[in-house]
PDB file of N, CA and C in Angstrom:
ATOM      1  N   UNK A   1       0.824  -1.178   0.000  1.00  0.00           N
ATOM      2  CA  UNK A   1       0.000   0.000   0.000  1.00  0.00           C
ATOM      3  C   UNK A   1       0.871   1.245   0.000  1.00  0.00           C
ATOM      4  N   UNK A   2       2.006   0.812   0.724  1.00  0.00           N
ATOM      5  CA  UNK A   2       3.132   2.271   0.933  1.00  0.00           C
ATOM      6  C   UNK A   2       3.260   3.140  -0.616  1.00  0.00           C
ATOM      7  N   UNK A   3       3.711   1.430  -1.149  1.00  0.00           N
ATOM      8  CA  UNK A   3       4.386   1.520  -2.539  1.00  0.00           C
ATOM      9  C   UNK A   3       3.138   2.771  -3.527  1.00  0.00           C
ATOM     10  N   UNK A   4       2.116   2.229  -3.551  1.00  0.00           N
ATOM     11  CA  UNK A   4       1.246   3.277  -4.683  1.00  0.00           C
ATOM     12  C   UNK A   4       0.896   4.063  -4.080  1.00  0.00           C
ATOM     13  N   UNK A   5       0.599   4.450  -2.406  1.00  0.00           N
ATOM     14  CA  UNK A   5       0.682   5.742  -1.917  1.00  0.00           C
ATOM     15  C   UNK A   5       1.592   6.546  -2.252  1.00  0.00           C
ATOM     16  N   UNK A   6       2.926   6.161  -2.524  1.00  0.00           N
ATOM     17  CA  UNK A   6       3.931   7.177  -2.583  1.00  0.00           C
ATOM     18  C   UNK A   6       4.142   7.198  -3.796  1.00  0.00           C
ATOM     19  N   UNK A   7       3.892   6.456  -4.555  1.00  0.00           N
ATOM     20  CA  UNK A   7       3.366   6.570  -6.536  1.00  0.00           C
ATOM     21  C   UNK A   7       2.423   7.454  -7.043  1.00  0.00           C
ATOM     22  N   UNK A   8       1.480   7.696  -6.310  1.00  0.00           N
ATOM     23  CA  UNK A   8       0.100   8.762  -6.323  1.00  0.00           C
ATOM     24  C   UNK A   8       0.587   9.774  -5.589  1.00  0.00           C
ATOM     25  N   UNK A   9       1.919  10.187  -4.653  1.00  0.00           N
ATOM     26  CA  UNK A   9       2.041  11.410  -4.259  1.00  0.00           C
ATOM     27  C   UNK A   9       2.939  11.919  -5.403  1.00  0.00           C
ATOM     28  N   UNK A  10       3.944  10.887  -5.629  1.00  0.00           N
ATOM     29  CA  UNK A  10       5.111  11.366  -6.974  1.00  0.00           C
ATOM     30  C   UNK A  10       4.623  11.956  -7.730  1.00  0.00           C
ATOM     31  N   UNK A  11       3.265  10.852  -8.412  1.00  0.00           N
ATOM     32  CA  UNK A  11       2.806  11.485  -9.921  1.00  0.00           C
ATOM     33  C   UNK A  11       1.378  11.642  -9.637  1.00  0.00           C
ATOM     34  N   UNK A  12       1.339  13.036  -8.957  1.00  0.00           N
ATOM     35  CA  UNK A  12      -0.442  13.290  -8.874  1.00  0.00           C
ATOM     36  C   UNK A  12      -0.729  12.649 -10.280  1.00  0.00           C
ATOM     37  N   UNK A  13      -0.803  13.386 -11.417  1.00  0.00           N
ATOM     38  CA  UNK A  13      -2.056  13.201 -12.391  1.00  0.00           C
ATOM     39  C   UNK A  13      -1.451  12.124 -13.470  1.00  0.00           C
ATOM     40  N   UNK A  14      -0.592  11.606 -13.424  1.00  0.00           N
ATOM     41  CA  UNK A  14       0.146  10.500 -14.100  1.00  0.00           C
ATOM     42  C   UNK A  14      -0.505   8.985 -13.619  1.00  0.00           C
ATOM     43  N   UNK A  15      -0.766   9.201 -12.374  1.00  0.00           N
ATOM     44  CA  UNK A  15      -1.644   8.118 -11.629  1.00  0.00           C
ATOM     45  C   UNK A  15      -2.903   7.653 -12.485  1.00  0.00           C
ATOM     46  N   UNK A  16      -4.000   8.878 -13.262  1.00  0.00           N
ATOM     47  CA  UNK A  16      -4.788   8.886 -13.828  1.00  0.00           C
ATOM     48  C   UNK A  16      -4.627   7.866 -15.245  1.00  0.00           C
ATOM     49  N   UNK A  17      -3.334   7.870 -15.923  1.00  0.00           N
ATOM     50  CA  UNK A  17      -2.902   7.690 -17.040  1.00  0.00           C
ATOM     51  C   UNK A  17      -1.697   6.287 -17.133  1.00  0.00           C
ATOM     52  N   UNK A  18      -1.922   5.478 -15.810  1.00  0.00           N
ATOM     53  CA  UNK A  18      -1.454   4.003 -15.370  1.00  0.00           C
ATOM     54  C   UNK A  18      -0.141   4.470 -15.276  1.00  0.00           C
ATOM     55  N   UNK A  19       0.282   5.348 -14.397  1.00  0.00           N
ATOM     56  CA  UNK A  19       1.505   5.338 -14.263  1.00  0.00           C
ATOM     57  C   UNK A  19       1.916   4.382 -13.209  1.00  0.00           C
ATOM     58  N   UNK A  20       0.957   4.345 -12.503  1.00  0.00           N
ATOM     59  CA  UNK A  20       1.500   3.442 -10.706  1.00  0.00           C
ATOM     60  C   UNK A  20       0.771   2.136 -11.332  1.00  0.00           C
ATOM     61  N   UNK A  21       0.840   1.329 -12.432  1.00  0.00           N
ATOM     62  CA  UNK A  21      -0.207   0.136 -12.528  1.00  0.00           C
ATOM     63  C   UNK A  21       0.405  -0.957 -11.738  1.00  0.00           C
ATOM     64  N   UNK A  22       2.053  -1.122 -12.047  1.00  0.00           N
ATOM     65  CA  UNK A  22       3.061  -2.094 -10.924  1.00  0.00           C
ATOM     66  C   UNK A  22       2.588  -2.396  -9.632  1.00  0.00           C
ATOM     67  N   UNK A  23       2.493  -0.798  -8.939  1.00  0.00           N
ATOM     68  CA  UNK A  23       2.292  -1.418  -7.365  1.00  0.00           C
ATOM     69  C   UNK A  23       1.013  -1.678  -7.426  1.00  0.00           C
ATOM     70  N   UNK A  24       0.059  -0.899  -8.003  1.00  0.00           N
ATOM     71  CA  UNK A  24      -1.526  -1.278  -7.743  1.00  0.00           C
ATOM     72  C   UNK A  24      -1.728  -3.098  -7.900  1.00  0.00           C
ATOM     73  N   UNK A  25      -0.749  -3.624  -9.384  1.00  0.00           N
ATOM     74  CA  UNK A  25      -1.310  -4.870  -9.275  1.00  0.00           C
ATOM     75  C   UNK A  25      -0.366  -6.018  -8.113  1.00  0.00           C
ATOM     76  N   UNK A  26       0.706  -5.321  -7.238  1.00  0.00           N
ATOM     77  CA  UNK A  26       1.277  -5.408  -6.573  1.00  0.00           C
ATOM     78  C   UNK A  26       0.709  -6.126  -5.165  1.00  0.00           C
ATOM     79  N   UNK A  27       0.417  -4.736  -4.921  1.00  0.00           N
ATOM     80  CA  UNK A  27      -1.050  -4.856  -4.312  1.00  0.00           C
ATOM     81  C   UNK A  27      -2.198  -5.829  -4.056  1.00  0.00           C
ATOM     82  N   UNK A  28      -2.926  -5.875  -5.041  1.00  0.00           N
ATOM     83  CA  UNK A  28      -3.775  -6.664  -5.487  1.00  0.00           C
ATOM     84  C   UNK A  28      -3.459  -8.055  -5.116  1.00  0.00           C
ATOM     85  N   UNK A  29      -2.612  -8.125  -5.855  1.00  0.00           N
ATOM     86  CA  UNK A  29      -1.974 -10.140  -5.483  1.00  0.00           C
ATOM     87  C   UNK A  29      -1.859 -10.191  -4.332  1.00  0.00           C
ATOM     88  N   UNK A  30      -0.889  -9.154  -3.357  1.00  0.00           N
ATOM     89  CA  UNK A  30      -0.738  -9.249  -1.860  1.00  0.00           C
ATOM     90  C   UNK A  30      -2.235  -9.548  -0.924  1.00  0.00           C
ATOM     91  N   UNK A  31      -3.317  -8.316  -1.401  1.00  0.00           N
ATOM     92  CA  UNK A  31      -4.599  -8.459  -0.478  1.00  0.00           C
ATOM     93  C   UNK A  31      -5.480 -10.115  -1.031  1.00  0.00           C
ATOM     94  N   UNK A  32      -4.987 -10.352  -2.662  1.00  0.00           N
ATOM     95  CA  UNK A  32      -5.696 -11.810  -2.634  1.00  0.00           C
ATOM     96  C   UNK A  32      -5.299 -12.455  -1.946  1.00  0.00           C
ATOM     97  N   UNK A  33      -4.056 -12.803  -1.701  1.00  0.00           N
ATOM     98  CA  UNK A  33      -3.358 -13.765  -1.054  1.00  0.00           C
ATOM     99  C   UNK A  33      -3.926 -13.996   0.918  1.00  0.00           C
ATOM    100  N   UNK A  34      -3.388 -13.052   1.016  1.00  0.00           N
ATOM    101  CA  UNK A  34      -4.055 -12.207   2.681  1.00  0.00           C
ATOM    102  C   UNK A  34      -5.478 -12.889   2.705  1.00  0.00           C
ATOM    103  N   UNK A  35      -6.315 -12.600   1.707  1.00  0.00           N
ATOM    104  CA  UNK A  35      -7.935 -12.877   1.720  1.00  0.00           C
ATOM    105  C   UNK A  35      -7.954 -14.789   1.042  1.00  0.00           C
ATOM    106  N   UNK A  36      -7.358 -15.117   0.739  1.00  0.00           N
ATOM    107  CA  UNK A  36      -6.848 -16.354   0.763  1.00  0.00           C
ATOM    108  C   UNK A  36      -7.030 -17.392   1.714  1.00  0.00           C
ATOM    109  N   UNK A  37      -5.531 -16.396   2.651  1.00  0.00           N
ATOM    110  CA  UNK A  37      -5.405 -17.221   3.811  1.00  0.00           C
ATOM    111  C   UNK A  37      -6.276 -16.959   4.900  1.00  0.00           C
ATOM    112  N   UNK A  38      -7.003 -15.931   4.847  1.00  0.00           N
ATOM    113  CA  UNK A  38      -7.913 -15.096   5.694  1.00  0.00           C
ATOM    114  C   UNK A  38      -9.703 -16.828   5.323  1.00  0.00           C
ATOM    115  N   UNK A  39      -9.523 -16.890   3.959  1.00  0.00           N
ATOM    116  CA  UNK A  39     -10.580 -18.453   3.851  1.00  0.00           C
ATOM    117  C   UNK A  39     -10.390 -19.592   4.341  1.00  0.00           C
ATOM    118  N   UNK A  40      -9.168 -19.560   4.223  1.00  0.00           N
ATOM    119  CA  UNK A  40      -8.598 -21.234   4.158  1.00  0.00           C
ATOM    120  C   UNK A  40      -8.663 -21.418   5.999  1.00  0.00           C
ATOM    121  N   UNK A  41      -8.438 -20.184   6.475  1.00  0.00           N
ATOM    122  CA  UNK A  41      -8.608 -20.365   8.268  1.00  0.00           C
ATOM    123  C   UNK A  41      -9.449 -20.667   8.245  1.00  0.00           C
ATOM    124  N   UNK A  42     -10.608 -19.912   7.720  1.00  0.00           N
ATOM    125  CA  UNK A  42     -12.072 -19.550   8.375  1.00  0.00           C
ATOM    126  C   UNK A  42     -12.764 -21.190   8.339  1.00  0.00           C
ATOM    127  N   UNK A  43     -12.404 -21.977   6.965  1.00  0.00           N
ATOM    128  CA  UNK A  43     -12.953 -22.972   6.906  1.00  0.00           C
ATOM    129  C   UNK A  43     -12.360 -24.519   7.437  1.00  0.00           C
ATOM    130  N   UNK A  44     -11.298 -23.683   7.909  1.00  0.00           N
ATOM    131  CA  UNK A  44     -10.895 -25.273   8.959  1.00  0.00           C
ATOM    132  C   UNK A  44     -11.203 -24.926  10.302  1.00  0.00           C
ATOM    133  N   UNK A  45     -11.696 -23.462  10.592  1.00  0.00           N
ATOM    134  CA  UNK A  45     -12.405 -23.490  11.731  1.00  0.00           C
ATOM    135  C   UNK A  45     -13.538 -24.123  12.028  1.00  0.00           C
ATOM    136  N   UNK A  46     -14.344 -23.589  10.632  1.00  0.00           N
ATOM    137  CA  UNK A  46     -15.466 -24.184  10.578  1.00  0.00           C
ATOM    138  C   UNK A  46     -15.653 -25.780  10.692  1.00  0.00           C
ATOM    139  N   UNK A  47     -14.740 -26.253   9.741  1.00  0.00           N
ATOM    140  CA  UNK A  47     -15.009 -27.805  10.041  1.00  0.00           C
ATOM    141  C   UNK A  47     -15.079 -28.431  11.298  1.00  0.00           C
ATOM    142  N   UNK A  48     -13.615 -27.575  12.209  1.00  0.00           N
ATOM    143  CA  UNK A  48     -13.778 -28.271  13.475  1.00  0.00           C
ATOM    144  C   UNK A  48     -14.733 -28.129  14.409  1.00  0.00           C
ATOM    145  N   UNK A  49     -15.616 -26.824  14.403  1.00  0.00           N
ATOM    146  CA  UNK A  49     -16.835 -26.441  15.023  1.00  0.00           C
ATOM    147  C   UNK A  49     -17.754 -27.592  14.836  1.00  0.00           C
ATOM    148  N   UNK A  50     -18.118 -27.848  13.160  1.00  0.00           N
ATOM    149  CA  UNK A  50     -19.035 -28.775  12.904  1.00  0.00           C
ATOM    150  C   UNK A  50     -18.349 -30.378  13.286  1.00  0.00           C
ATOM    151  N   UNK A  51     -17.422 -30.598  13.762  1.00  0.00           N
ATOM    152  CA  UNK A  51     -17.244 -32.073  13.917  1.00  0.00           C
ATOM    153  C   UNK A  51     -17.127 -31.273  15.510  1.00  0.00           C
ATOM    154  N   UNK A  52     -17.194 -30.801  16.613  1.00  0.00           N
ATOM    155  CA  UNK A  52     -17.604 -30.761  18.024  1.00  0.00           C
ATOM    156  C   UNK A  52     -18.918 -31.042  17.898  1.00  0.00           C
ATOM    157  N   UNK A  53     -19.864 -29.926  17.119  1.00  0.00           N
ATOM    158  CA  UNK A  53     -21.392 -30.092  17.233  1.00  0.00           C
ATOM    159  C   UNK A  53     -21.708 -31.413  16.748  1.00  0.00           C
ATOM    160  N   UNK A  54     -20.878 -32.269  15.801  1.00  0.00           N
ATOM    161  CA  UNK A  54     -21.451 -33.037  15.287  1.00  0.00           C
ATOM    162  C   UNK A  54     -20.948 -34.699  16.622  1.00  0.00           C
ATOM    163  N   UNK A  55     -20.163 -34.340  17.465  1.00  0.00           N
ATOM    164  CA  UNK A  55     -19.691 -35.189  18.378  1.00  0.00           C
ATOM    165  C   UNK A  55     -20.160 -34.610  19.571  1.00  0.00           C
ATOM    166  N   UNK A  56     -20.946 -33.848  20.235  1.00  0.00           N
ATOM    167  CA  UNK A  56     -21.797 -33.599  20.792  1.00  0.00           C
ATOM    168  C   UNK A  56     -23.302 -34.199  19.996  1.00  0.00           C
ATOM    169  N   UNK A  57     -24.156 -33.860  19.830  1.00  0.00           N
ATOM    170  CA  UNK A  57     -25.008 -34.701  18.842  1.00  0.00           C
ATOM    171  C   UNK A  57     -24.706 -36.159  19.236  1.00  0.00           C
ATOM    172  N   UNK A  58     -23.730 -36.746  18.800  1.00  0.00           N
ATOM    173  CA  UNK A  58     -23.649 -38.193  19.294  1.00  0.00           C
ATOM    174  C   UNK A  58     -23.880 -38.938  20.589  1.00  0.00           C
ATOM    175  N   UNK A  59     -22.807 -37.903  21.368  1.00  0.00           N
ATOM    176  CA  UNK A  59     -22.939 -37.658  23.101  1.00  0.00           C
ATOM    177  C   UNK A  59     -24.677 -37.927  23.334  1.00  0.00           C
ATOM    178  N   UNK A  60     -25.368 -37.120  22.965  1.00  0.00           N
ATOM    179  CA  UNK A  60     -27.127 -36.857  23.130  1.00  0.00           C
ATOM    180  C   UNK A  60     -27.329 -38.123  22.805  1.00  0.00           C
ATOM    181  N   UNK A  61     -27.316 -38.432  21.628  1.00  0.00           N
ATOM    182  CA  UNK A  61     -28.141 -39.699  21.188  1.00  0.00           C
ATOM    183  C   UNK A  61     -27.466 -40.729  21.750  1.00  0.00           C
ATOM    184  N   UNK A  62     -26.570 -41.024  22.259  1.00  0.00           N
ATOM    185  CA  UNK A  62     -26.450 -42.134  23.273  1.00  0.00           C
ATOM    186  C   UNK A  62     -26.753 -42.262  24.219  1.00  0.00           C
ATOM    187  N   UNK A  63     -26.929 -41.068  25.114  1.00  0.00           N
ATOM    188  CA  UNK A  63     -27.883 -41.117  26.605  1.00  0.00           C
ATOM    189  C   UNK A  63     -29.000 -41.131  26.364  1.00  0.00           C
ATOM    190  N   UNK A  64     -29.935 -40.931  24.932  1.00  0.00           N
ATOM    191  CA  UNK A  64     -31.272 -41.162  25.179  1.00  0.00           C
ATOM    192  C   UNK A  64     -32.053 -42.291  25.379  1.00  0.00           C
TER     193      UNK A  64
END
């Protein structure tokens, strides 16, 4: 983010005309990546949530 902040202060109106396109797609790959790994957590959290609830659930139906 530093990088095309300080690309957009260099070249105010050059910015308009793809001068900073490097860091922007720079950028870009970095926050996919980030938002990536930001999924790949979320859904091995999730799994393990659903295999507690789903081993609780079991717990129940054996004392009934």
């Amino acid at each position: 983010m530093k990088a095309l902040q300080e690309c957009h202060a260099q070249y105010p109106y050059l910015k308009f005309v793809a001068a900073c396109n490097d860091q922007k797609h720079a950028l870009n790959l970095c926050l996919r990546e980030e938002r990536l790994q930001r999924t790949r957590k979320n859904q091995e959290a999730a799994k393990e949530k659903r295999r507690l609830v789903q081993e609780k659930w079991k717990e129940i139906d054996a004392d009934s």
